[in-house]
Structure formats: structure tokens, C-alpha cells
Protein backbone atom coordinates (compact mmCIF):
# COMPACT_ATOMS: atom_id res chain seq x y z
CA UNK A 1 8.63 -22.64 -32.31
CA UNK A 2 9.89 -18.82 -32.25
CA UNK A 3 13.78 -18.34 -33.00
CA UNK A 4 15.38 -18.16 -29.87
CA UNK A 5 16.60 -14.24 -28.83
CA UNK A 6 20.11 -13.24 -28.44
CA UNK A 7 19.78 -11.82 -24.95
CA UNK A 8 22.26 -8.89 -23.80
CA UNK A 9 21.62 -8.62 -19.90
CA UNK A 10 22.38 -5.71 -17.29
CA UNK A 11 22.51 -6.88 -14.04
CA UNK A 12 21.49 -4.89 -11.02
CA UNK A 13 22.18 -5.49 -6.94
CA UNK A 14 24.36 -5.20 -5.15
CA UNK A 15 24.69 -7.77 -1.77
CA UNK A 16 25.94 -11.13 -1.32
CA UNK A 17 22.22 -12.46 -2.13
CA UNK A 18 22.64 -11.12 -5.58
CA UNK A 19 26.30 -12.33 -6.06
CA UNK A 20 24.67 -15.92 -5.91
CA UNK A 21 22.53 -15.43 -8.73
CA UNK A 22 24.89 -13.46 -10.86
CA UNK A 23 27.21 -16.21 -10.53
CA UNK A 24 24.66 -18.74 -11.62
CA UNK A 25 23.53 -16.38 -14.96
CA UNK A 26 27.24 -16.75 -16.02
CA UNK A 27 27.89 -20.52 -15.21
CA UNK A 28 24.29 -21.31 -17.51
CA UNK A 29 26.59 -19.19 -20.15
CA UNK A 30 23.95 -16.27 -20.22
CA UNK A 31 25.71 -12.76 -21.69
CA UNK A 32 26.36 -10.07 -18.88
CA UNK A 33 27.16 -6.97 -20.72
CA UNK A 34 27.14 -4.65 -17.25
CA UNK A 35 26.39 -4.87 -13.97
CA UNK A 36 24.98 -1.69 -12.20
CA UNK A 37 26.32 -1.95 -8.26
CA UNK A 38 26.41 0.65 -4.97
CA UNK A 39 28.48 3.23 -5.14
CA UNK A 40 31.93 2.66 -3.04
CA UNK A 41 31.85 4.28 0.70
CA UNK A 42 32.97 4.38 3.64
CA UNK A 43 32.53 1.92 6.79
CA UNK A 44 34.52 1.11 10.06
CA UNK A 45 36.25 2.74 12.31
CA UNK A 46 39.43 3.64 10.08
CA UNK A 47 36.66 4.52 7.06
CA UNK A 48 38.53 2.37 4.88
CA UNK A 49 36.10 2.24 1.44
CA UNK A 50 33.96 -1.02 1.25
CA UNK A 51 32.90 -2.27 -2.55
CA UNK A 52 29.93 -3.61 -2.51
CA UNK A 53 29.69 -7.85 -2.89
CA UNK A 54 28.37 -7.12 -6.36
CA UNK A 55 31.09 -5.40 -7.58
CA UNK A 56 33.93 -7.21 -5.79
CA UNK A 57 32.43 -10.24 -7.74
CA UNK A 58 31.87 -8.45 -10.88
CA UNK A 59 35.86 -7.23 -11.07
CA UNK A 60 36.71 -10.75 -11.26
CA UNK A 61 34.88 -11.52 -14.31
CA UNK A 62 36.06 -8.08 -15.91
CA UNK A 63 32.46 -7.11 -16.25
CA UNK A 64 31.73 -3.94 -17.07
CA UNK A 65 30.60 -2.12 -13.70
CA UNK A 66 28.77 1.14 -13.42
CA UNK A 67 28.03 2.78 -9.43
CA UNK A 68 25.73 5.32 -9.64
CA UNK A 69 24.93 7.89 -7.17
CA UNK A 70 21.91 9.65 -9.13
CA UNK A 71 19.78 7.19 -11.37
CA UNK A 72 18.19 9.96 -13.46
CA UNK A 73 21.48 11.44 -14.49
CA UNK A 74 22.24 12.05 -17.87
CA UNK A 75 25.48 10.41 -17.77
CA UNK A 76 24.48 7.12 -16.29
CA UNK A 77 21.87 6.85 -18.75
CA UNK A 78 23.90 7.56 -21.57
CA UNK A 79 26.42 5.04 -20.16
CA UNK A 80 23.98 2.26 -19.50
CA UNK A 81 21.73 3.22 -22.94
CA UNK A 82 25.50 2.11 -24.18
CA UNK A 83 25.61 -1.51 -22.85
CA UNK A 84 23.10 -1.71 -25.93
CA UNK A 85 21.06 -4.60 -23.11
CA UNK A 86 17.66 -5.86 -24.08
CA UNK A 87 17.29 -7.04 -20.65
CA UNK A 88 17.56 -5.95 -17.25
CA UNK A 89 17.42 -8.63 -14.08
CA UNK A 90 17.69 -6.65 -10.70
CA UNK A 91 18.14 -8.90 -7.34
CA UNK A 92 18.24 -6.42 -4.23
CA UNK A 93 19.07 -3.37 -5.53
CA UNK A 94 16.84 -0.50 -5.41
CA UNK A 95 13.71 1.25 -6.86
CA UNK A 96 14.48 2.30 -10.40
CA UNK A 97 12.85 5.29 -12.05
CA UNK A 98 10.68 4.50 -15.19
CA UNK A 99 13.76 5.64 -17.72
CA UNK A 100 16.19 2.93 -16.53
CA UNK A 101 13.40 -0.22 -16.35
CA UNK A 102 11.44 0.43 -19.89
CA UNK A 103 14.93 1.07 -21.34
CA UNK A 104 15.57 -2.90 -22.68
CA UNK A 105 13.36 -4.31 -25.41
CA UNK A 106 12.38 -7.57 -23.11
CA UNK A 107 11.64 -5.28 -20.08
CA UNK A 108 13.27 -5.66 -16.98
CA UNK A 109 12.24 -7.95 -13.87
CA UNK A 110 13.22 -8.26 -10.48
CA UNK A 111 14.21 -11.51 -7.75
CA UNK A 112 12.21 -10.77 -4.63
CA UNK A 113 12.60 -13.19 -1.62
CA UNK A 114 8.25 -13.59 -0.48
CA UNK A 115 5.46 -15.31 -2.12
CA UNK A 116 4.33 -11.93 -3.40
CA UNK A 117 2.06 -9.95 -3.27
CA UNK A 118 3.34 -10.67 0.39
CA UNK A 119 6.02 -8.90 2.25
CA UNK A 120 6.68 -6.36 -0.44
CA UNK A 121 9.13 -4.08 0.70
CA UNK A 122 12.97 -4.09 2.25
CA UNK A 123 13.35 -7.01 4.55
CA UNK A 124 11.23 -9.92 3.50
CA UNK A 125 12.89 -12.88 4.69
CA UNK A 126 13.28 -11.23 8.29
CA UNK A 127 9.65 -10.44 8.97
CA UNK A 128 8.84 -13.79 7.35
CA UNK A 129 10.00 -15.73 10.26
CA UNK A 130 9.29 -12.43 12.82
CA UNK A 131 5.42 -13.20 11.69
CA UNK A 132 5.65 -16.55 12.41
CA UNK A 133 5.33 -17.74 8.53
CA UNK A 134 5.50 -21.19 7.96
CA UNK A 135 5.90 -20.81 4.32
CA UNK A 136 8.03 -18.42 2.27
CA UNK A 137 9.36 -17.88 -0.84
CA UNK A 138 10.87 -16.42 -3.90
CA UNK A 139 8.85 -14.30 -7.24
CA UNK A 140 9.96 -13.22 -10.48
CA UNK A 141 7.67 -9.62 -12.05
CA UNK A 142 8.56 -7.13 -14.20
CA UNK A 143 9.28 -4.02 -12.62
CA UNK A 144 6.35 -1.07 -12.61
CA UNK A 145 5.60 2.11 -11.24
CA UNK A 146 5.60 0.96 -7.64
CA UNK A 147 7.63 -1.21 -5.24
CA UNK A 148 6.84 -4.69 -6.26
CA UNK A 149 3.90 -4.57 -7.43
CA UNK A 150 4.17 -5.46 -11.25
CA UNK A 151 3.25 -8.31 -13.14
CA UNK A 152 4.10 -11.93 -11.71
CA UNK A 153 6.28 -14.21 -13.95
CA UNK A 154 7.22 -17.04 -11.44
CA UNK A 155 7.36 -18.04 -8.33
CA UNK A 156 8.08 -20.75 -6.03
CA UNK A 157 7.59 -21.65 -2.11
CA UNK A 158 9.93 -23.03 0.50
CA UNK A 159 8.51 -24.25 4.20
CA UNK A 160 10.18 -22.45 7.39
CA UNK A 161 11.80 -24.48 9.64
CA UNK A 162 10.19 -24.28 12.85
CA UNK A 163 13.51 -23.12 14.64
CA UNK A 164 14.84 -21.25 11.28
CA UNK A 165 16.45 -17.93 11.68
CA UNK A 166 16.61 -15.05 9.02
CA UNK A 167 20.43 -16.05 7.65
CA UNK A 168 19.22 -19.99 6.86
CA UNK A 169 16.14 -18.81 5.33
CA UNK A 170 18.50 -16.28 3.36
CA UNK A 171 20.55 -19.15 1.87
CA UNK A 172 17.74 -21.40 0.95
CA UNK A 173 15.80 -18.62 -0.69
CA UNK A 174 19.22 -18.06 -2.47
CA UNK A 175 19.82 -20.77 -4.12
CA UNK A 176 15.91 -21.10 -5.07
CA UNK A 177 15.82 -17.24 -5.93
CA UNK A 178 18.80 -18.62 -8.54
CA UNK A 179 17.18 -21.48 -9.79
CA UNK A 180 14.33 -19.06 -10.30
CA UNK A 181 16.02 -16.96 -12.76
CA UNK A 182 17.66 -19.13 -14.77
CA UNK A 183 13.82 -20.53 -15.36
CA UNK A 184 12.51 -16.96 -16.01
CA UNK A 185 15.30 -15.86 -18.62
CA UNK A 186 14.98 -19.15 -20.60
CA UNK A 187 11.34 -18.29 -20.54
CA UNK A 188 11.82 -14.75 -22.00
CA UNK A 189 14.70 -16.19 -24.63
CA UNK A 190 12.34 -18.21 -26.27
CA UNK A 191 9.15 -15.66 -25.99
CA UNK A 192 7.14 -17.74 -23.97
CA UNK A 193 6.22 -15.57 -20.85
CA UNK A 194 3.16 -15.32 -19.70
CA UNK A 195 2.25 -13.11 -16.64
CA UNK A 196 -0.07 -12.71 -13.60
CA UNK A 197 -1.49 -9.55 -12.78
CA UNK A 198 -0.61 -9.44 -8.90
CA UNK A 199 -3.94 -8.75 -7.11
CA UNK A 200 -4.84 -5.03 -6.46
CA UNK A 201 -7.33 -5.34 -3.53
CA UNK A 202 -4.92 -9.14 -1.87
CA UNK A 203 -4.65 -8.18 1.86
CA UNK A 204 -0.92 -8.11 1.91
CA UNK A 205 1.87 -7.98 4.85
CA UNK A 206 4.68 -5.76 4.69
CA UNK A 207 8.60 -5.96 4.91
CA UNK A 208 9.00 -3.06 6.76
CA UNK A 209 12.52 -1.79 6.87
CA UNK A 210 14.11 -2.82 9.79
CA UNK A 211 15.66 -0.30 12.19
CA UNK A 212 16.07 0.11 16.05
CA UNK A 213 12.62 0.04 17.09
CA UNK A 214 10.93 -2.69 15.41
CA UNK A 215 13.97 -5.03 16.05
CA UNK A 216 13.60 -4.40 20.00
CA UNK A 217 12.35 -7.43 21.98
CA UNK A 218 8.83 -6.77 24.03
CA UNK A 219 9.53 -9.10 26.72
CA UNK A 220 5.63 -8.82 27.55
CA UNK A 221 4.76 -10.69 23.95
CA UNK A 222 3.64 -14.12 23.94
CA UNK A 223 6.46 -16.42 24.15
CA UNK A 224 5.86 -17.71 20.50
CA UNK A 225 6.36 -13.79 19.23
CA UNK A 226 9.51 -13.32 21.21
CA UNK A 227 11.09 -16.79 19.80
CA UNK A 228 9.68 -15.53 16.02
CA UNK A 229 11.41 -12.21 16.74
CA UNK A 230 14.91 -13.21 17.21
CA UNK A 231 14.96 -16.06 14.70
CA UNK A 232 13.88 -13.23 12.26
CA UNK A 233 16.62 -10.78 13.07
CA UNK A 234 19.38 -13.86 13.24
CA UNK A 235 22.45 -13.33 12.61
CA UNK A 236 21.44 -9.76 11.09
CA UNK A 237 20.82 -6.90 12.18
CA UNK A 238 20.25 -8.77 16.09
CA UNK A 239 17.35 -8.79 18.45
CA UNK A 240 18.19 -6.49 21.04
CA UNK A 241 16.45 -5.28 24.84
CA UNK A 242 18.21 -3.86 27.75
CA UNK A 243 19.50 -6.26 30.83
CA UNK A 244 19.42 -4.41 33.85
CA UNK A 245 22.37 -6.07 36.37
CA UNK A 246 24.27 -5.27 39.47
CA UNK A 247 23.01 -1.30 38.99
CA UNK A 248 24.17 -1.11 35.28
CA UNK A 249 22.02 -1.25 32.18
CA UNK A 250 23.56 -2.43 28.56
CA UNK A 251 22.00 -2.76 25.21
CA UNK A 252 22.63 -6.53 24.35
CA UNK A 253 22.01 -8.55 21.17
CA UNK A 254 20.40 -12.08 21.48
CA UNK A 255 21.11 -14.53 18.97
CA UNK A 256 19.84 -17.85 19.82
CA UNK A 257 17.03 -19.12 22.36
CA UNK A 258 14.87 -21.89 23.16
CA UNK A 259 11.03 -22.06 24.58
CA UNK A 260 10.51 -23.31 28.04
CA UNK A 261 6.41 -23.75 28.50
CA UNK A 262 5.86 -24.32 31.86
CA UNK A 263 4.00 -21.99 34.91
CA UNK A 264 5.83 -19.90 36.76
CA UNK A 265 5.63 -16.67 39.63
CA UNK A 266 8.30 -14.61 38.06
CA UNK A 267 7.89 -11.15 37.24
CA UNK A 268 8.42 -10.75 33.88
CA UNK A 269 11.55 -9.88 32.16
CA UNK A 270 13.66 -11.47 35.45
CA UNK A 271 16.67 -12.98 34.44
CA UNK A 272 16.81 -16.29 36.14
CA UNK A 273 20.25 -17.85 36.25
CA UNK A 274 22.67 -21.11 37.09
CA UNK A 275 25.94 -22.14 36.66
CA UNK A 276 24.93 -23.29 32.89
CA UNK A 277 22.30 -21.17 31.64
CA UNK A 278 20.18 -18.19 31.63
CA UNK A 279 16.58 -17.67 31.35
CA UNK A 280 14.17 -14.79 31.28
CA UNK A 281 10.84 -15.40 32.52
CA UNK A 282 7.53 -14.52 29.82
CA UNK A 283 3.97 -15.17 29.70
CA UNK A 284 3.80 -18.45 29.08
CA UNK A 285 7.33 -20.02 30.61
CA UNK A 286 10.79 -18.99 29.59
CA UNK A 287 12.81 -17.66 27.43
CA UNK A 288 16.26 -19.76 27.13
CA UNK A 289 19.56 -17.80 26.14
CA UNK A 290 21.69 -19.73 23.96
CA UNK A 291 23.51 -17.43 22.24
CA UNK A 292 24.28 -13.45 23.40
CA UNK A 293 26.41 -10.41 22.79
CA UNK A 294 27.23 -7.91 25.71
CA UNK A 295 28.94 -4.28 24.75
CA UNK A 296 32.12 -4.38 23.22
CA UNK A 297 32.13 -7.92 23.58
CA UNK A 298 31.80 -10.91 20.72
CA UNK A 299 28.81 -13.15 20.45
CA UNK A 300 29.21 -15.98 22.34
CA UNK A 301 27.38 -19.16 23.82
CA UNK A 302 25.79 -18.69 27.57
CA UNK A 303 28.16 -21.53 28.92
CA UNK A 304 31.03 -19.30 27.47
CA UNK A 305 29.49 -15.92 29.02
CA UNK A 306 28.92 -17.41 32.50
CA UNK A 307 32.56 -18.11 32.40
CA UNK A 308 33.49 -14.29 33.52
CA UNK A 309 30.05 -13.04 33.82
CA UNK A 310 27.38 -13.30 36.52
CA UNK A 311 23.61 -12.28 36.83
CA UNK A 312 22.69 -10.81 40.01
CA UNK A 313 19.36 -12.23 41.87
CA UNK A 314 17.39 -8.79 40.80
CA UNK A 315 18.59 -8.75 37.42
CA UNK A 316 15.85 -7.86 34.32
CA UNK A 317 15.95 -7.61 30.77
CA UNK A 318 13.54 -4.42 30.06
């Protein structure tokens, strides 16, 4: 049996996701000599400067921390050639160039949340569920050229709930993401890895990045696409459409819903409404409101809206 290696390990990402896993490196006693984060900026309204999860995290354990804003630079790579690391472990961070990944002796690999070579790309466990997955997952591979795309190391599956939204599937994949790690780095500690070429000509989906557009609900879809849709952007970044009311239109966030299959002679998109809930009429049935944010207002439950907020008789989500 080979002599087991005395592993030195950077540690790239820089959201909560990655806090998880960083946290279970240093309880299995595993030696973090840096941890390469987001640089500081600004967010809200009083532009107060946010540290990233990562590094909030990191401060506590009086890791070294480096934030940089150019990962070519000479002086970052000076600084991280420094850490003297043999390994590199990166867990949503972002694409490196080839002088910072083929720096460590043992390479570098990544933590991405799919059954690769599926949903490659920036939002994984989102379009997941939005596709109507019923399996998911989370892949170890050392980092190439391209986005995810390099060798395969390990990986392991998780079923979707059939009612699981994008921040449940986060947490599970988590948790399973960390166990995944810990497997992978013992593997590379004792020289034992073997790899899986990820297949060049799989027909793959993508994890497209996620922005105004492709989060927007078609209230024409089927009425399994719409459900899939907001699961897969719960809690973040929201489902959103436009509710036309009383002469006013808002943008509005939907949260929560539940299927109704039944037939019906409502146009689609009408917004049909009682005393205790709200539904919008699709293809197939309707489209129950559970859970629902209205401009400038916090999310709340439809019981709770319908306290100080009514639905006129014409009123349509577009």
C-alpha cells in the first residue's frame, strides 16, 4: 500500500453551499492552507460591503484568505504559488484559467451539484427541478480547459421529491456534495484515483444562468411545466409573471403552488378567487397560490394576502 500524502489544500468558493463543505474538510482534520473567496462589494440600499459566506467563515478559523479581482495577475499568483498547496478543491466558485488549476502537484477538482455530464453550467439544481428531473445529483472531476467537462472522479445521485423546490434540493445536495469530498480527497491521499473520461458526443442539458427571462412563468405551459418552474426557482431567485388587477399591473414573485387537474372554461391566465384562496386557470386545471410576494411587500401565505388584498372578477396574471 502507497505511503499516504501529506496534503496542503487551497480551497476555492465562495457561497453558503461551499461553507458546508469547507466546514466538513476541517472537522475530518484535513489541512486548509488558504482559501481563495469573492472579492468584498457592495449590496443594499445603504451599499454597506457584503463578505462573501466563504470568507465570513474562513475569518473564524484564521485561514488565510485571498479575494481576487483578476485571476491571471501576477500578484495573486505569486501569493497563492506561496500557500506552497498540492491541492486545490473548488465548490462554486468560478472558471479558473489553466495557471491557477495545474498549479498543485495532485491537480485540482471541483464539487458540481448534477449527475454530470448533465446540467453543466451556473444553476444546476434550479433547472433540475425546472426540467422536471426526478433524479439529481452531485460529481467530483478535475478541472480542464472547459466548464465542467474534465475527468469524472465520483459521483453520487439523490431522487427529487415530487413537490421539491430548488432551496431543499440545495441542502440535500449539500450535505451529499460534502460527503462527496471527503471520499474524493481520501482517495487522492492514498493515490488511488481512478477517473472517467466524461463522454464527448453524451446529449447533455444545460444549467443555463438564470436571469429575468428564463425565470418568467408562461402561463400557456402545461400545468406540469408551470408547477416544475416555480419549484425550481424556490426560494431563489423567484418565479415571477405580471397580475393584471383593478387597472394596475405589478411584477409579483410566486413561491409556492399546488396542481388542480380538473376541466374548466376559463380563459387562461384568469385569476379566480375566494375568501381563502387564489387560483389561475391553465391548460389542464389550475394553478393554486400558496405562497406570493406583491411590490414592496414580504412573501406571504394567500390566507395572509387576502387579508388586505382583493382580486377583481377580470383580474389575469399575463
Amino acid at each position: 500500500m502507497s505511503k499516504k500524502r501529506d496534503l496542503r489544500i487551497v480551497f476555492m468558493g465562495t457561497p453558503e453551499f461551499a461553507v458546508t463543505i469547507l466546514d466538513t474538510l476541517l472537522e475530518n482534520d484535513f489541512n486548509i492552507v488558504g482559501v481563495i473567496t469573492a472579492p468584498d462589494k457592495p449590496a443594499g440600499r445603504g451599499r454597506k460591503i457584503n463578505k462573501s459566506a466563504v470568507k465570513d467563515y474562513a475569518e473564524t478559523k484564521g485561514i488565510t484568505i485571498l479575494q481576487p479581482t483578476n485571476l491571471k495577475s501576477e500578484d495573486f499568483l505569486e501569493d497563492l504559488k506561496s500557500l506552497n498547496a498540492n491541492l486545490q478543491i473548488v465548490v462554486a466558485f468560478r472558471m479558473l484559467p489553466k495557471a491557477v488549476w495545474q498549479m498543485p502537484e495532485y491537480g485540482t477538482f471541483n464539487l458540481h451539484a448534477s449527475l454530470l455530464p448533465n446540467y453543466r453550467g451556473a444553476a444546476p439544481i434550479n433547472w433540475a427541478i425546472i426540467n422536471g428531473e426526478a433524479k439529481s445529483g452531485v460529481s467530483t472531476f478535475f478541472i480542464d480547459e472547459k466548464i465542467d467537462t474534465g475527468a469524472m472522479i465520483l459521483q453520487e445521485g439523490i431522487n427529487i421529491d415530487a413537490n421539491e423546490n430548488a432551496g431543499s434540493l440545495h441542502d440535500k445536495l449539500m450535505h451529499l456534495g460534502s460527503d462527496l469530498v471527503i471520499k474524493t480527497v481520501k482517495h487522492i491521499a492514498i493515490g488511488d484515483v481512478n477517473t472517467t473520461p466524461q463522454p464527448e458526443d453524451a446529449i447533455s442539458r444545460t444549467a443555463y444562468k438564470l436571469n429575468k427571462d428564463n425565470c418568467k412563468i408562461d402561463w400557456n405551459a402545461s400545468i406540469d411545466t408551470i408547477h416544475n418552474k416555480i419549484r425550481g426557482l424556490s426560494p431563489y431567485p423567484a418565479a415571477w409573471c405580471q397580475l393584471n388587477n383593478d387597472e394596475e399591473t405589478l411584477d409579483i414573485k410566486i413561491y409556492t403552488v399546488d396542481k388542480e387537474i380538473i376541466a374548466h372554461d376559463h380563459k387562461i391566465g384568469s385569476v379566480i378567487s375566494s375568501k381563502k384562496e387564489v387560483k389561475i386557470a391553465v391548460k389542464e386545471g389550475y394553478i393554486k397560490i400558496l405562497d406570493i410576494k406583491l411590490p414592496g411587500k414580504r412573501t406571504m401565505d394567500i390566507k395572509s394576502l387576502l387579508n388586505g388584498y382583493s382580486f377583481k372578477s377580470d383580474a389575469k396574471m399575463l
